[in-house]
N, C-alpha and C. Protein backbone atom coordinates (compact mmCIF):
# COMPACT_ATOMS: atom_id res chain seq x y z
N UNK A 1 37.08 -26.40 5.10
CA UNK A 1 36.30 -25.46 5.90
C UNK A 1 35.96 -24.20 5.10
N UNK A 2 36.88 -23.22 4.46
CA UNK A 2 36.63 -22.16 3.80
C UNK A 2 35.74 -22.52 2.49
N UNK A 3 35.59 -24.04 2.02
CA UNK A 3 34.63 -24.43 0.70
C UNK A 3 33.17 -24.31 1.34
N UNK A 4 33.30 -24.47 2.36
CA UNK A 4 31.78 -24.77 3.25
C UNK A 4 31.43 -23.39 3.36
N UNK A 5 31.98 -22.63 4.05
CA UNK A 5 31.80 -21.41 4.21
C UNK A 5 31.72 -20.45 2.92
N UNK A 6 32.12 -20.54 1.46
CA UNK A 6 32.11 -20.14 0.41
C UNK A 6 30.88 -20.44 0.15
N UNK A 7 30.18 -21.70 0.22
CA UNK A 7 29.24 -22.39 -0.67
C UNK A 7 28.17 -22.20 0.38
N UNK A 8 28.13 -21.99 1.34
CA UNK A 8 27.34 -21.32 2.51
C UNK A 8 26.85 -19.83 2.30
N UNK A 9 27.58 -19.19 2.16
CA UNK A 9 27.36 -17.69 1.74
C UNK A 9 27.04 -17.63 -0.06
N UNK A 10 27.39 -18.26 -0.82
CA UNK A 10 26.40 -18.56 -2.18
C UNK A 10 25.25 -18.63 -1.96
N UNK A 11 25.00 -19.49 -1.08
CA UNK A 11 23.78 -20.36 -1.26
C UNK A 11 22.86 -19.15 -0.70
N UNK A 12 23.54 -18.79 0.30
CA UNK A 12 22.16 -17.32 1.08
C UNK A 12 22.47 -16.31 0.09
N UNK A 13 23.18 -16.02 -0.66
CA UNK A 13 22.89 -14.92 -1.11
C UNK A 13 22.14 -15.43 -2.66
N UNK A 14 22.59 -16.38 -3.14
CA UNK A 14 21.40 -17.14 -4.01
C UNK A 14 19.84 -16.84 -3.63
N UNK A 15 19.82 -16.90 -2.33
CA UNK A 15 18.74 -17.64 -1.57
C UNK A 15 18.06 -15.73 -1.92
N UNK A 16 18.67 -15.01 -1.25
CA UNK A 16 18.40 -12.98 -0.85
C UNK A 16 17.86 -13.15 -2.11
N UNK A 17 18.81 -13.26 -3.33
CA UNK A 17 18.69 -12.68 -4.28
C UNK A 17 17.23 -12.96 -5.02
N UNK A 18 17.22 -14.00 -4.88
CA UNK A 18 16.02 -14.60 -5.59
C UNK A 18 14.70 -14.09 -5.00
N UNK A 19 14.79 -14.03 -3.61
CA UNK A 19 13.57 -13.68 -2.43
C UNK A 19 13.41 -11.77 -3.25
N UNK A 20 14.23 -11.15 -2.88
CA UNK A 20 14.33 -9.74 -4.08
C UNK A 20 13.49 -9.43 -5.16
N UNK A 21 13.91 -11.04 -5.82
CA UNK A 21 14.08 -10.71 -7.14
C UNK A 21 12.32 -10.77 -7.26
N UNK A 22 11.75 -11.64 -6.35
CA UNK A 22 10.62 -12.13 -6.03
C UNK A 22 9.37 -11.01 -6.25
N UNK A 23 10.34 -9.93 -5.77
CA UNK A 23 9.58 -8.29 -5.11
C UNK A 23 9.76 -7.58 -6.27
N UNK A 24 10.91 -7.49 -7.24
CA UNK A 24 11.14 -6.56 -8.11
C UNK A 24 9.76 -6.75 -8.81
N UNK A 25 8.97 -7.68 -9.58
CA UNK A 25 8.61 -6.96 -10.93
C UNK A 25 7.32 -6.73 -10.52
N UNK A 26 6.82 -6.94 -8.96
CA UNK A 26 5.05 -6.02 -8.38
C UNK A 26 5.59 -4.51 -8.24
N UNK A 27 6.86 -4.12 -7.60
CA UNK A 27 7.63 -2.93 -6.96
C UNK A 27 7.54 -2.17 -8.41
N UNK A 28 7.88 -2.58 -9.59
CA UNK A 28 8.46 -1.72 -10.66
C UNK A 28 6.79 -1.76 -11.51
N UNK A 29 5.89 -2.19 -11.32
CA UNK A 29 4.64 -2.15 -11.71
C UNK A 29 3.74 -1.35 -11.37
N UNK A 30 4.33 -0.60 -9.68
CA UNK A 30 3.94 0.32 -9.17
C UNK A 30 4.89 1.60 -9.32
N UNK A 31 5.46 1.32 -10.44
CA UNK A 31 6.78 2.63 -11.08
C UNK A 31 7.63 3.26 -10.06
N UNK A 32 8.52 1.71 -8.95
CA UNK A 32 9.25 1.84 -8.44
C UNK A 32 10.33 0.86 -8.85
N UNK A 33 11.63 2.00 -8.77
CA UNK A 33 13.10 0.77 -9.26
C UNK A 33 13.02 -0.34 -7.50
N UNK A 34 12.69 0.10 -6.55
CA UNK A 34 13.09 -0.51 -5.81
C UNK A 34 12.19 -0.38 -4.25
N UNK A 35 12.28 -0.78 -3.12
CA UNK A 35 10.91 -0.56 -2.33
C UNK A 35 11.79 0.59 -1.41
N UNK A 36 11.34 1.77 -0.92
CA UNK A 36 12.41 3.14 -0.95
C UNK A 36 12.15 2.30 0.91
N UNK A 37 13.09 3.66 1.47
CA UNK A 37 13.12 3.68 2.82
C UNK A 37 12.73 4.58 3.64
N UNK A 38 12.14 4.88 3.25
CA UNK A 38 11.16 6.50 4.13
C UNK A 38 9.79 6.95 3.09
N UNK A 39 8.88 7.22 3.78
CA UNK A 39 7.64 7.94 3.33
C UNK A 39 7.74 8.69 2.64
N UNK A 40 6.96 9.37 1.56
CA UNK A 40 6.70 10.18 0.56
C UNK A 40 5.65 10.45 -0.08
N UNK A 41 5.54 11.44 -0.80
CA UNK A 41 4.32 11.51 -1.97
C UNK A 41 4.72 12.34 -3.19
N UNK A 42 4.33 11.66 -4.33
CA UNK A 42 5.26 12.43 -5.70
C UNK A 42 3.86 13.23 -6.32
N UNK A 43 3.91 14.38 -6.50
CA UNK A 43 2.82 14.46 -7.36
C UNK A 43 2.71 14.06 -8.40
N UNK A 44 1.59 14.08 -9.26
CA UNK A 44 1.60 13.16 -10.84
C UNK A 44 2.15 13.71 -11.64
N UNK A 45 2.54 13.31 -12.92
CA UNK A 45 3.77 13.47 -13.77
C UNK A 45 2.95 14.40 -15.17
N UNK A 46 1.88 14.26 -15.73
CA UNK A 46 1.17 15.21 -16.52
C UNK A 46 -0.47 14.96 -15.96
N UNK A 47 -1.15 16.31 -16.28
CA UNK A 47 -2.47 16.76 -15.44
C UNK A 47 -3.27 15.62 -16.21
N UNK A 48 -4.37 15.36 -15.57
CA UNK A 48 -5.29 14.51 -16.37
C UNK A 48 -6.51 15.42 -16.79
N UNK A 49 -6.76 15.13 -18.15
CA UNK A 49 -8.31 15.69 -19.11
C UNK A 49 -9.08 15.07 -19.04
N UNK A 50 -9.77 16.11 -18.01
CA UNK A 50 -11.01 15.63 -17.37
C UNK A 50 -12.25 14.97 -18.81
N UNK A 51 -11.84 15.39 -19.85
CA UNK A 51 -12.83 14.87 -20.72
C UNK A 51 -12.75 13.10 -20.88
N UNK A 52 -11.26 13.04 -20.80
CA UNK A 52 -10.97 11.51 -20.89
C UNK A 52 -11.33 10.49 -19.77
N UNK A 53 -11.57 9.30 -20.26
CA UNK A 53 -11.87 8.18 -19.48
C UNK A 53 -11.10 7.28 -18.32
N UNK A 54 -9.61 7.20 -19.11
CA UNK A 54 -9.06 5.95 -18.68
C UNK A 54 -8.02 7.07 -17.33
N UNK A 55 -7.75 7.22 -16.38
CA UNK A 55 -7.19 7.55 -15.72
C UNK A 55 -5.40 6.51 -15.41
N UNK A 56 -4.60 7.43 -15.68
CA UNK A 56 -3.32 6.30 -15.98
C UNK A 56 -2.12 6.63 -15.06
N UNK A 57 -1.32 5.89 -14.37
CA UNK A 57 -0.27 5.86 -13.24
C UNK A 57 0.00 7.38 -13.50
N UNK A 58 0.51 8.04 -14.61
CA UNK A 58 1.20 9.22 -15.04
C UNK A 58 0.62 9.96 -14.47
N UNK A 59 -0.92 9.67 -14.71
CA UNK A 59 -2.03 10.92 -14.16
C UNK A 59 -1.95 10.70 -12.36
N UNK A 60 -2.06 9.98 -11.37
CA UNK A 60 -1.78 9.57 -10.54
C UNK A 60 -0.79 10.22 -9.61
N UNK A 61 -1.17 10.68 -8.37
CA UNK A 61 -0.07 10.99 -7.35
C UNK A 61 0.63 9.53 -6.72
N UNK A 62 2.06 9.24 -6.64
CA UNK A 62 2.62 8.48 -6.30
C UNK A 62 3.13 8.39 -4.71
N UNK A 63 2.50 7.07 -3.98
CA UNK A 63 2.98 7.39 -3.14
C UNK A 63 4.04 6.37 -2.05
N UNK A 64 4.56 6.24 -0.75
CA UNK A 64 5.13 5.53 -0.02
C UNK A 64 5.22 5.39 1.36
N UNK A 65 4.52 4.40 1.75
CA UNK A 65 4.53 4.56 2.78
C UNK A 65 4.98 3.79 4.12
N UNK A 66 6.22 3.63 4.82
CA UNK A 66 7.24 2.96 5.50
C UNK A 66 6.08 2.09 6.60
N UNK A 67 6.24 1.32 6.93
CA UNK A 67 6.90 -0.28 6.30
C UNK A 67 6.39 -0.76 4.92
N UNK A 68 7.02 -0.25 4.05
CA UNK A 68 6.05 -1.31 3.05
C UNK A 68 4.79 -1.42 2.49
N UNK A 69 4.01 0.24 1.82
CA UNK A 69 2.82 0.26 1.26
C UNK A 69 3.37 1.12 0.23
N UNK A 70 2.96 0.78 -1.14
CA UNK A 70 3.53 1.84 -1.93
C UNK A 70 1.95 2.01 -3.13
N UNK A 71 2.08 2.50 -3.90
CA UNK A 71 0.73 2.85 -4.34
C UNK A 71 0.31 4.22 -5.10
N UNK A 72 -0.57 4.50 -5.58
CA UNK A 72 -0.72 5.94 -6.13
C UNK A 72 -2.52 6.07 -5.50
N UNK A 73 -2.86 7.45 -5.54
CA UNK A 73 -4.08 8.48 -5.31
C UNK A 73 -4.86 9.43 -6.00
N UNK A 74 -5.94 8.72 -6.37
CA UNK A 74 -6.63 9.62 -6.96
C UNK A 74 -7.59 10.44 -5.97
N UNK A 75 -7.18 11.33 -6.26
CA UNK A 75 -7.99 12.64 -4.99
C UNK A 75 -8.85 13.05 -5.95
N UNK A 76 -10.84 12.68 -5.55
CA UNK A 76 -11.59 12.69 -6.23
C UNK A 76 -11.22 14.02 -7.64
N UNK A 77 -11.23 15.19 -6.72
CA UNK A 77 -11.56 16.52 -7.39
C UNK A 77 -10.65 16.89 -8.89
N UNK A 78 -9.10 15.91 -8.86
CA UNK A 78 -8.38 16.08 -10.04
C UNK A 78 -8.51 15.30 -11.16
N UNK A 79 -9.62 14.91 -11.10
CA UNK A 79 -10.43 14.03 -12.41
C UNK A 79 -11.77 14.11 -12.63
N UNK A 80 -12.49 14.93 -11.86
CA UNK A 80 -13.85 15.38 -12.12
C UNK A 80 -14.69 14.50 -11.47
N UNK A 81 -14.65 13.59 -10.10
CA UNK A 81 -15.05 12.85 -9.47
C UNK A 81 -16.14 13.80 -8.88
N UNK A 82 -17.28 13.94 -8.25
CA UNK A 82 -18.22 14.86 -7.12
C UNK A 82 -18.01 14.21 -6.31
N UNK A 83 -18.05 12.74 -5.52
CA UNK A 83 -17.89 12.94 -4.18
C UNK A 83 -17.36 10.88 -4.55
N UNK A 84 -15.90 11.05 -5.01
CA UNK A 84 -15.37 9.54 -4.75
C UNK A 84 -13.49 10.02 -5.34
N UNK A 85 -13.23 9.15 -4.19
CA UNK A 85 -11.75 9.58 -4.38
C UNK A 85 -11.06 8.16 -4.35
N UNK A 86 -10.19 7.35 -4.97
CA UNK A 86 -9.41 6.18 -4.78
C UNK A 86 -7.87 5.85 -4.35
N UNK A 87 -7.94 4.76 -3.71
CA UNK A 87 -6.17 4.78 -3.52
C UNK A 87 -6.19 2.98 -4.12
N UNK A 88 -5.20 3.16 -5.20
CA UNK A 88 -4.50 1.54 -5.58
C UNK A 88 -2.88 1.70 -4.80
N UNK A 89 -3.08 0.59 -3.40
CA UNK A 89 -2.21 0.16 -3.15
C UNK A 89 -1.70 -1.15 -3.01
N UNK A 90 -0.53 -1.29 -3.29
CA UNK A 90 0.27 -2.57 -2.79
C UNK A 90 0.74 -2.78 -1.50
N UNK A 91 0.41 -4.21 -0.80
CA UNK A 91 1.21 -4.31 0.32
C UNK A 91 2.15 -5.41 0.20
N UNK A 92 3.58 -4.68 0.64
CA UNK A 92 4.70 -5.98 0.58
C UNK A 92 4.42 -6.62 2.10
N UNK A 93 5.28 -7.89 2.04
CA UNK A 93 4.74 -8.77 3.03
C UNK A 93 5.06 -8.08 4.49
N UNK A 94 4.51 -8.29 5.26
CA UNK A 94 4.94 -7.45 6.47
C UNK A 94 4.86 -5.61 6.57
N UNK A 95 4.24 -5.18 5.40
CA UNK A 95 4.18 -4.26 4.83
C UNK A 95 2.72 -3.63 5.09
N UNK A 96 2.82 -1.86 5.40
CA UNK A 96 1.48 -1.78 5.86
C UNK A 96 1.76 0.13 6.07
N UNK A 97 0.50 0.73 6.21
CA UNK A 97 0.78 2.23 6.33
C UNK A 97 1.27 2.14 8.09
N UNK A 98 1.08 3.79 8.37
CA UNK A 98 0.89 4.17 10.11
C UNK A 98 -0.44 4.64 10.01
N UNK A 99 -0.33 4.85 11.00
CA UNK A 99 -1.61 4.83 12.03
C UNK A 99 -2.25 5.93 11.53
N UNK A 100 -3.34 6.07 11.14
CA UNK A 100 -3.60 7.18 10.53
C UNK A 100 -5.39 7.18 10.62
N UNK A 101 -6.08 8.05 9.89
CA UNK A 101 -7.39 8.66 10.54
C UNK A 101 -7.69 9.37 8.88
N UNK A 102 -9.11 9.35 8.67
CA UNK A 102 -9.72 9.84 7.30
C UNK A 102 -10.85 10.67 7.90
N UNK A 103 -11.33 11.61 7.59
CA UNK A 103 -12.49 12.33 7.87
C UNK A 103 -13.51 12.20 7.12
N UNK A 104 -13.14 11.07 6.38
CA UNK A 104 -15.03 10.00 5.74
C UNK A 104 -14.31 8.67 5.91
N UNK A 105 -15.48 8.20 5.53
CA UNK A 105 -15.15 6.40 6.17
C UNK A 105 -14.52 6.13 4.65
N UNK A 106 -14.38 5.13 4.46
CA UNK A 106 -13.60 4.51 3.93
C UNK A 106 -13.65 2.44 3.59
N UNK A 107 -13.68 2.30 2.83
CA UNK A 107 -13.69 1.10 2.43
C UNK A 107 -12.18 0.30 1.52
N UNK A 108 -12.05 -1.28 2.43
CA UNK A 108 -10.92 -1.57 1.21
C UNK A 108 -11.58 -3.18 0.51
N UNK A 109 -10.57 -2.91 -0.54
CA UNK A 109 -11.55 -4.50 -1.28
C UNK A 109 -9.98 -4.75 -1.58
N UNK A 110 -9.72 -6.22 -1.17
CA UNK A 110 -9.14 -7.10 -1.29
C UNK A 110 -9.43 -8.35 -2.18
N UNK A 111 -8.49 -9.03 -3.60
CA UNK A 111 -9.07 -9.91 -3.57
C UNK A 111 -8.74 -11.53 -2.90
N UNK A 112 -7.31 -11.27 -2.96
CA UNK A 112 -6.52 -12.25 -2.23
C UNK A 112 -4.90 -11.84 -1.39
N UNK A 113 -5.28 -12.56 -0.39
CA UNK A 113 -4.37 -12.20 0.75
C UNK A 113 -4.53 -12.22 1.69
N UNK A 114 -3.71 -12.30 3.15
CA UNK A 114 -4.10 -12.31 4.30
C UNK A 114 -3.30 -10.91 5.31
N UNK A 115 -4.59 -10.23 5.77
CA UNK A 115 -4.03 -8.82 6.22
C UNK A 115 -4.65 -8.55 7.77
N UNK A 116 -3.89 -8.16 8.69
CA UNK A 116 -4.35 -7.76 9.43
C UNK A 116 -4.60 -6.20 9.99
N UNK A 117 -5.69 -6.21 10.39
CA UNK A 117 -6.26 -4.31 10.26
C UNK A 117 -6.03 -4.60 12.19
N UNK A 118 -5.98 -2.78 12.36
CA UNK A 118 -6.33 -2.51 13.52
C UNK A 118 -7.35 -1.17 12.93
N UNK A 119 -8.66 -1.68 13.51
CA UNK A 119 -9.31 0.10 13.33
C UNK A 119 -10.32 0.26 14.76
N UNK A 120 -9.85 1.45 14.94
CA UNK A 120 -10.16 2.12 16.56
C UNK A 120 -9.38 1.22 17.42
N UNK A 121 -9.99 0.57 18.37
CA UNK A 121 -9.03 -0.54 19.11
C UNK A 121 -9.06 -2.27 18.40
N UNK A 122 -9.91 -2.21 17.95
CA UNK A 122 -10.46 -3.86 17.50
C UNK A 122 -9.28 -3.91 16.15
N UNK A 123 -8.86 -5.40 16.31
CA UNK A 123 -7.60 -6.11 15.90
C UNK A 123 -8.34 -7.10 15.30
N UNK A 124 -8.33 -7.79 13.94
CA UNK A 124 -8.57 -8.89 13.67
C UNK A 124 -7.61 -9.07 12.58
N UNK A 125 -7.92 -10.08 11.46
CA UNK A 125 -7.14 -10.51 10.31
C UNK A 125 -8.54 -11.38 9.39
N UNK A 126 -8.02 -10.49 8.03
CA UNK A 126 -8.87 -11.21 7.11
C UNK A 126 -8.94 -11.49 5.61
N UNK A 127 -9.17 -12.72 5.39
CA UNK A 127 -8.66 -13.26 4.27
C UNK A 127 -9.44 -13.35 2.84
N UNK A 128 -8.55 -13.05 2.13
CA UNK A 128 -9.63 -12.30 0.70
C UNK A 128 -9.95 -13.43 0.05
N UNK A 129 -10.93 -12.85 -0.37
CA UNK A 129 -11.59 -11.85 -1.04
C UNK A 129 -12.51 -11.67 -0.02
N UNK A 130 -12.25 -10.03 0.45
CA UNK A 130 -13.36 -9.44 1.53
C UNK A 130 -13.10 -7.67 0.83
N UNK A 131 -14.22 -7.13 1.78
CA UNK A 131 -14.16 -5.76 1.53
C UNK A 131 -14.11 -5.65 3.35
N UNK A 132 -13.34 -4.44 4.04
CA UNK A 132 -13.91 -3.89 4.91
C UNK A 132 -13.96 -2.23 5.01
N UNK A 133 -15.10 -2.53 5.83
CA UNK A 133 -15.69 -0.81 6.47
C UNK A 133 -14.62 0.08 7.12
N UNK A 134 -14.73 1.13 7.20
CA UNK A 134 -13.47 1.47 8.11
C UNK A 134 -14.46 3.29 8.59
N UNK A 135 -14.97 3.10 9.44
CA UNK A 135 -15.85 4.70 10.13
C UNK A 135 -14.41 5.78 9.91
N UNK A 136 -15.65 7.07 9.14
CA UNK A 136 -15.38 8.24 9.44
C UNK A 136 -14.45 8.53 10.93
N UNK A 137 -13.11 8.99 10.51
CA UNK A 137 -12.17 9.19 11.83
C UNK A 137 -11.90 8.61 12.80
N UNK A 138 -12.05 7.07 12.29
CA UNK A 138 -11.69 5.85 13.15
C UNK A 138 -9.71 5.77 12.90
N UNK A 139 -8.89 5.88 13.63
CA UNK A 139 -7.56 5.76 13.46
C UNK A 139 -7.57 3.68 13.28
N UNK A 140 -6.79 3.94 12.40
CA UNK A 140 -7.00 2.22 11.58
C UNK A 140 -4.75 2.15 10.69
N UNK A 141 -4.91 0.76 10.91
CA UNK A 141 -3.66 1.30 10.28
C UNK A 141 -4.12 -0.93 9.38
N UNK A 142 -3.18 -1.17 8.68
CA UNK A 142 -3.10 -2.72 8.55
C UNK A 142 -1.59 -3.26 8.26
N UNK A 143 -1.69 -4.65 8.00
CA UNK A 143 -0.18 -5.39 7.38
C UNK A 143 -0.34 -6.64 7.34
N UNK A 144 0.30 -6.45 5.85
CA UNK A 144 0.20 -7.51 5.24
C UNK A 144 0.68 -8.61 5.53
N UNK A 145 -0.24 -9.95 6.00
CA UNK A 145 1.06 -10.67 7.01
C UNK A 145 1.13 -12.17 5.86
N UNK A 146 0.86 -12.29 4.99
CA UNK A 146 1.32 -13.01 3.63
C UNK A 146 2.77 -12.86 3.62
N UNK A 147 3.08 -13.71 2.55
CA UNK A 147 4.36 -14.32 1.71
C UNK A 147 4.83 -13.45 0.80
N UNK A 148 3.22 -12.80 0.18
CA UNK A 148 3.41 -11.91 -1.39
C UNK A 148 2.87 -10.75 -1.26
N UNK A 149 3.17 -10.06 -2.17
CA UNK A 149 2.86 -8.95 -1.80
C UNK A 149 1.27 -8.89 -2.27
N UNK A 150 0.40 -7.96 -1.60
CA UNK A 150 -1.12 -8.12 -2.46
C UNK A 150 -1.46 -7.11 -2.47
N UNK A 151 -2.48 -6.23 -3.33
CA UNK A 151 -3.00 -5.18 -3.64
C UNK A 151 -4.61 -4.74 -2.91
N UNK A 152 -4.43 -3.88 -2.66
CA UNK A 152 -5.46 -3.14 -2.27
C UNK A 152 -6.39 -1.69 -2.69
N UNK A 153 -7.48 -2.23 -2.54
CA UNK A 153 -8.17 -1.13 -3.40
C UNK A 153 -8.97 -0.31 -2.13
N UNK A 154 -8.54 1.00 -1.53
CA UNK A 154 -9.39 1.97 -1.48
C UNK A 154 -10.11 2.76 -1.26
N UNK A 155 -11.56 3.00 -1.13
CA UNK A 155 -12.44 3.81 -2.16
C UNK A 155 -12.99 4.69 -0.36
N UNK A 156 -13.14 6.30 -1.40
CA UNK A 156 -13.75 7.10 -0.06
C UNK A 156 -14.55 7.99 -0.77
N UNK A 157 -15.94 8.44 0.04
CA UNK A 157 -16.75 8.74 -0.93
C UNK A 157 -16.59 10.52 -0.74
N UNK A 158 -15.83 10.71 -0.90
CA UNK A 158 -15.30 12.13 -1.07
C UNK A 158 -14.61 12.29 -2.04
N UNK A 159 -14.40 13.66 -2.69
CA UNK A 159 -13.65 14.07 -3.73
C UNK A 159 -12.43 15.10 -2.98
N UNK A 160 -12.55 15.12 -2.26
CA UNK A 160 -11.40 15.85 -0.92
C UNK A 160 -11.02 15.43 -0.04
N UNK A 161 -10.08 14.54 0.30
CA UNK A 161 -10.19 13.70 0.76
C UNK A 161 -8.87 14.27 2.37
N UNK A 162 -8.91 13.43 2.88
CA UNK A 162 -8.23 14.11 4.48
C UNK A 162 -7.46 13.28 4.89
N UNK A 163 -6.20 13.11 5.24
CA UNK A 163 -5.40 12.08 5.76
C UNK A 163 -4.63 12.52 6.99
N UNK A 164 -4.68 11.78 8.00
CA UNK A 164 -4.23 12.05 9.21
C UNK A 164 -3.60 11.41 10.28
N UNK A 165 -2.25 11.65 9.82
CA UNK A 165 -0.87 10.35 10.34
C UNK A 165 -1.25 10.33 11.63
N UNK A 166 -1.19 9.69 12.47
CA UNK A 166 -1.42 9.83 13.99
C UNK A 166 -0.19 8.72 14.51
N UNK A 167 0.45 7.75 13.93
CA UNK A 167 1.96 7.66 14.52
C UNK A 167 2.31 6.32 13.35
N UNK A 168 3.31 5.27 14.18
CA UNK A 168 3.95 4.53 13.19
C UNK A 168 2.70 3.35 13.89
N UNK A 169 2.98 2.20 12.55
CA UNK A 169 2.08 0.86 12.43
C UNK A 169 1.95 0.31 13.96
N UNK A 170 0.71 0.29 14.26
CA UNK A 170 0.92 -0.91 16.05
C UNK A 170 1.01 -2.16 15.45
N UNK A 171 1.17 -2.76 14.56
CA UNK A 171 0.83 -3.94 13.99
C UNK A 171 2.44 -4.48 13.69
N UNK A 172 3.51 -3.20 13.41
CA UNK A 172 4.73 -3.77 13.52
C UNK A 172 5.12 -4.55 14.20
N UNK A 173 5.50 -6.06 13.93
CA UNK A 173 6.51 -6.81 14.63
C UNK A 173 7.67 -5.99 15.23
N UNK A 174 8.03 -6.01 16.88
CA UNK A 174 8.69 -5.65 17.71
C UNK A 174 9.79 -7.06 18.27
């Protein structure tokens, strides 16, 4: 009985470990040791020259956002953008911002994955490679309802850009 139960608890934590291990090397690509447990935003680590081209994580505000969106922000104006600002995020599975509101619309491009958005009241799910629309101060939140984690791109045509939590994910599994 206690061999069963030994080789029972191997096997799941075999099983954790590997599922983890699954997450570590997208998590540490987004210059995290690990996927944190509460929201945040890091500012970037050295200023970016505006003369230069390649814009790089370092240059980048880092950010997190509970359940499961982690990612960095380029806020048009700290790279010499006039009116376009970007966010590269990752979504882990089940993983997704809150509820939140932009004061320009907003677009995301996906290339593979399956995500479901809520923006204003309308609920759907959609499978990449898509882009969607998202209106000026429409409260919109999404989650990632995949296996893997997938990336998301984005783009708002402002260089000032406005973010506006309005509560936690409706899309959370309860």
């Amino acid at each position: 009985m206690n061999r069963k139960i030994i080789l029972l608890t191997y096997l799941c934590l075999l099983g954790c470990s590997e599922k983890h291990e699954k997450f570590n090397s997208p998590v540490k690509a987004f210059g995290f040791d690990e996927i944190p447990d509460s929201s945040f935003v890091i500012q970037s680590q050295i200023r970016f020259d505006t003369s230069d081209y390649i814009i790089e994580p370092k240059h980048l505000k880092k950010y997190y956002d509970h359940p499961g969106e982690l990612g960095y922000i380029a806020q048009g104006e700290d790279y010499d953008f006039k009116s376009l600002s970007v966010i590269m995020a990752m979504a882990m599975p089940n993983g997704g911002p809150p509820l939140h509101s932009h004061g320009m619309e907003e677009l995301h491009i996906v290339y593979d994955g399956t995500v479901e958005y809520m923006i204003n009241e309308k609920q759907f799910t959609a499978v990449g490679p898509y882009i969607v629309k998202i209106p000026a101060g429409a409260p919109h939140a999404f989650m990632n309802r995949g296996e893997t984690p997938i990336n998301i791109v984005g783009i708002l045509p402002e260089n000032n850009t406005s973010y506006q939590e309005i509560g936690p994910n409706p899309l959370l599994e309860k």
